[in-house]
C-alpha atoms as a PDB file:
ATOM      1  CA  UNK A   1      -5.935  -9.627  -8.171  1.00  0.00           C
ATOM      2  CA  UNK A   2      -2.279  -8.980  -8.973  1.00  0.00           C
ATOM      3  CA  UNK A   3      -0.111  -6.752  -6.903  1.00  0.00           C
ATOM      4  CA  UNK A   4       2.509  -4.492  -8.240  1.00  0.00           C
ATOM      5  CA  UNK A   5       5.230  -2.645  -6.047  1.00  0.00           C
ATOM      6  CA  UNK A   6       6.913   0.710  -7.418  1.00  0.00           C
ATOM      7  CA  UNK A   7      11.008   0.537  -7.251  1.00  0.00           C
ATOM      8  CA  UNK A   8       9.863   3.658  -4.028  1.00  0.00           C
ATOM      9  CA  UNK A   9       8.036   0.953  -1.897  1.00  0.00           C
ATOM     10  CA  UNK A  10      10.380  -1.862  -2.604  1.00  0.00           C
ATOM     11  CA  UNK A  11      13.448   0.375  -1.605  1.00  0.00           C
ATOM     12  CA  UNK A  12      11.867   0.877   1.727  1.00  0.00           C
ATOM     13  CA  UNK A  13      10.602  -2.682   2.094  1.00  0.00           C
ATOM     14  CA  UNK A  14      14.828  -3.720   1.710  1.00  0.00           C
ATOM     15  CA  UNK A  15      15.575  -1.402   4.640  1.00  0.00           C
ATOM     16  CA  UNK A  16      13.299  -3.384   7.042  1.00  0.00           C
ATOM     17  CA  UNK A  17      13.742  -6.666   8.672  1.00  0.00           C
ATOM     18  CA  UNK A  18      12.059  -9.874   7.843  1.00  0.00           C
ATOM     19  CA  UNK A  19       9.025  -9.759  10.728  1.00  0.00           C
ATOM     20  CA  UNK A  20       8.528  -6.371   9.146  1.00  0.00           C
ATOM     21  CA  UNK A  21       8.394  -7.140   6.140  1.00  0.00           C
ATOM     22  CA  UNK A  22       5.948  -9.984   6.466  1.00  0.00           C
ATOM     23  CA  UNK A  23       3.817  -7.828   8.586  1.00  0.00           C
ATOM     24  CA  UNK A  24       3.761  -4.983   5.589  1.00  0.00           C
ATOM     25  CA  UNK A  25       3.130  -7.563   2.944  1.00  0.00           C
ATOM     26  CA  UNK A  26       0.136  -9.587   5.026  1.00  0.00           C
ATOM     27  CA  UNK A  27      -1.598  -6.327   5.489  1.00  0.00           C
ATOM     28  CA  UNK A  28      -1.080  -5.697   1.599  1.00  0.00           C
ATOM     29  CA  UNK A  29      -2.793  -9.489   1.016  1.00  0.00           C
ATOM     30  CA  UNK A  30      -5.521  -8.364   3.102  1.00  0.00           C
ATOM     31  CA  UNK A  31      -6.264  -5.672   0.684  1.00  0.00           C
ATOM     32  CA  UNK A  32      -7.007  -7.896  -1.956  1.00  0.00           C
ATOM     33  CA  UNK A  33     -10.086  -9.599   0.145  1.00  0.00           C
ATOM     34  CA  UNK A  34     -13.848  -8.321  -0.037  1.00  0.00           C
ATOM     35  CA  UNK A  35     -14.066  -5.980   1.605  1.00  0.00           C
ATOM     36  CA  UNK A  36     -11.008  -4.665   1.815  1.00  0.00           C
ATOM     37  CA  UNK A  37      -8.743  -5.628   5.719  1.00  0.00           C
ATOM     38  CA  UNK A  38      -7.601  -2.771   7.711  1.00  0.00           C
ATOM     39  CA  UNK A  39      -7.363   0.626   8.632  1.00  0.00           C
ATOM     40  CA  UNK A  40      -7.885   2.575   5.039  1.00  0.00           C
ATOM     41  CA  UNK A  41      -9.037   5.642   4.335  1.00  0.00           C
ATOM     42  CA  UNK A  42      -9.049   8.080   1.035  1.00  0.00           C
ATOM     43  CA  UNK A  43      -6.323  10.832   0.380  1.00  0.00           C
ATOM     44  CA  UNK A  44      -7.459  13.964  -0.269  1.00  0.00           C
ATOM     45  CA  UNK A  45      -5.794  16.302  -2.625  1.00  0.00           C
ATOM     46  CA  UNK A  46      -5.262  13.621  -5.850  1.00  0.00           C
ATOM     47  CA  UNK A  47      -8.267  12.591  -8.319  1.00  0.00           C
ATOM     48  CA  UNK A  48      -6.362   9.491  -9.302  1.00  0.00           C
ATOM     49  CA  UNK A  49      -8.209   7.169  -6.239  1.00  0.00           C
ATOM     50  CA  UNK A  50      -5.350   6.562  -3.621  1.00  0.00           C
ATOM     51  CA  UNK A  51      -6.286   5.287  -0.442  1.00  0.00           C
ATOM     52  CA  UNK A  52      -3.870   5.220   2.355  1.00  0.00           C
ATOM     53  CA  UNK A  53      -3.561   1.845   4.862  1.00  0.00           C
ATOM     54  CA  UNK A  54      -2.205   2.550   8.457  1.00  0.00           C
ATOM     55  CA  UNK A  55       0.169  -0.318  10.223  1.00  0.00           C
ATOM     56  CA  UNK A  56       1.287   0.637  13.060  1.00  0.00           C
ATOM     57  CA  UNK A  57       3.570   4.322  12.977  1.00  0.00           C
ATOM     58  CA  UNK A  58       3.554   2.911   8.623  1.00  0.00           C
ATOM     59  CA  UNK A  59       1.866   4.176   5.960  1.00  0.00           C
ATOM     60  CA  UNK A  60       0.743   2.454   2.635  1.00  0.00           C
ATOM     61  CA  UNK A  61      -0.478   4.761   0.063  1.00  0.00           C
ATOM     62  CA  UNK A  62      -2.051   2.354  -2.775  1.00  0.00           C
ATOM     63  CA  UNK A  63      -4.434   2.405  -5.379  1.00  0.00           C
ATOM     64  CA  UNK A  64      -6.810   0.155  -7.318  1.00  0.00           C
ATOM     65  CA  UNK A  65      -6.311  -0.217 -11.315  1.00  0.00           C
ATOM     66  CA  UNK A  66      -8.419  -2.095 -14.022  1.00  0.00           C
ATOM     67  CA  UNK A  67      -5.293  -2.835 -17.011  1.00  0.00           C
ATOM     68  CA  UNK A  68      -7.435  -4.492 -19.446  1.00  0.00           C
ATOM     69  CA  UNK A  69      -9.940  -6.406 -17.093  1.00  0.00           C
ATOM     70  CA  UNK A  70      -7.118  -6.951 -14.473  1.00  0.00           C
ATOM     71  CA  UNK A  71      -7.192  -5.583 -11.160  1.00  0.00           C
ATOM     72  CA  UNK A  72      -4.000  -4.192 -10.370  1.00  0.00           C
ATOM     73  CA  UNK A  73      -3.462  -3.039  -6.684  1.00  0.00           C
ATOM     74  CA  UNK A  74      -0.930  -0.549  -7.075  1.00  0.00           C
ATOM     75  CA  UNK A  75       1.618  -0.134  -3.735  1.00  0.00           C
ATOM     76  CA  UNK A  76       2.799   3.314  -4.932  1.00  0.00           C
ATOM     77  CA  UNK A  77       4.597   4.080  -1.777  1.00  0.00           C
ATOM     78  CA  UNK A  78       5.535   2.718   1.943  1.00  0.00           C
ATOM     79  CA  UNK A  79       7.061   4.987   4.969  1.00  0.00           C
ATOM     80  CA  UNK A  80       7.165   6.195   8.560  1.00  0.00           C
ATOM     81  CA  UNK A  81       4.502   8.186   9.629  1.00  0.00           C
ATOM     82  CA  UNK A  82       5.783  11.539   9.701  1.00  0.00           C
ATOM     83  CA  UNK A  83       7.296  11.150   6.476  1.00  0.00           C
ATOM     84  CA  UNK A  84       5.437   9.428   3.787  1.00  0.00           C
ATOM     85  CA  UNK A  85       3.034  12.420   2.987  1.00  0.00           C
ATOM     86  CA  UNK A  86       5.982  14.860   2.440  1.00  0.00           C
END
């Protein structure tokens, strides 16, 4: 499984500091495993299959894509708590 940041998640990931960071991007590895690792759950409100993962006061809204037999997990956005679903 290949993961993919958007230019969003990788802006936010550059404001953070390295333990941060490494903490984000383990829990994003754990994702790829079967069954998925950690605290997910599905968004309401969008038909394209986003799930959101919870790290601490962070939020990771992702999604799972199939690009010509390729899974693609999608990182379409990382924030704060409060202001991620905004």
């Amino acid at each position: 499984m290949i993961i993919r940041y958007s230019k969003k998640a990788l802006k936010f990931l550059s404001k953070l500091d390295k333990k941060s960071i490494d903490r984000i991007r383990e829990a994003v590895a754990g994702l790829t495993h079967t069954p998925p690792e950690g605290d997910i759950k599905p968004m309401q409100g969008y038909d394209d299959n986003r799930k959101r993962l919870r790290i601490g006061s962070w939020r990771i809204i992702f999604k799972n894509v199939d690009e010509n037999n390729i899974e693609i997990l999608y990182v379409i956005d990382i924030g704060n708590r409060g202001d991620i679903y905004k």
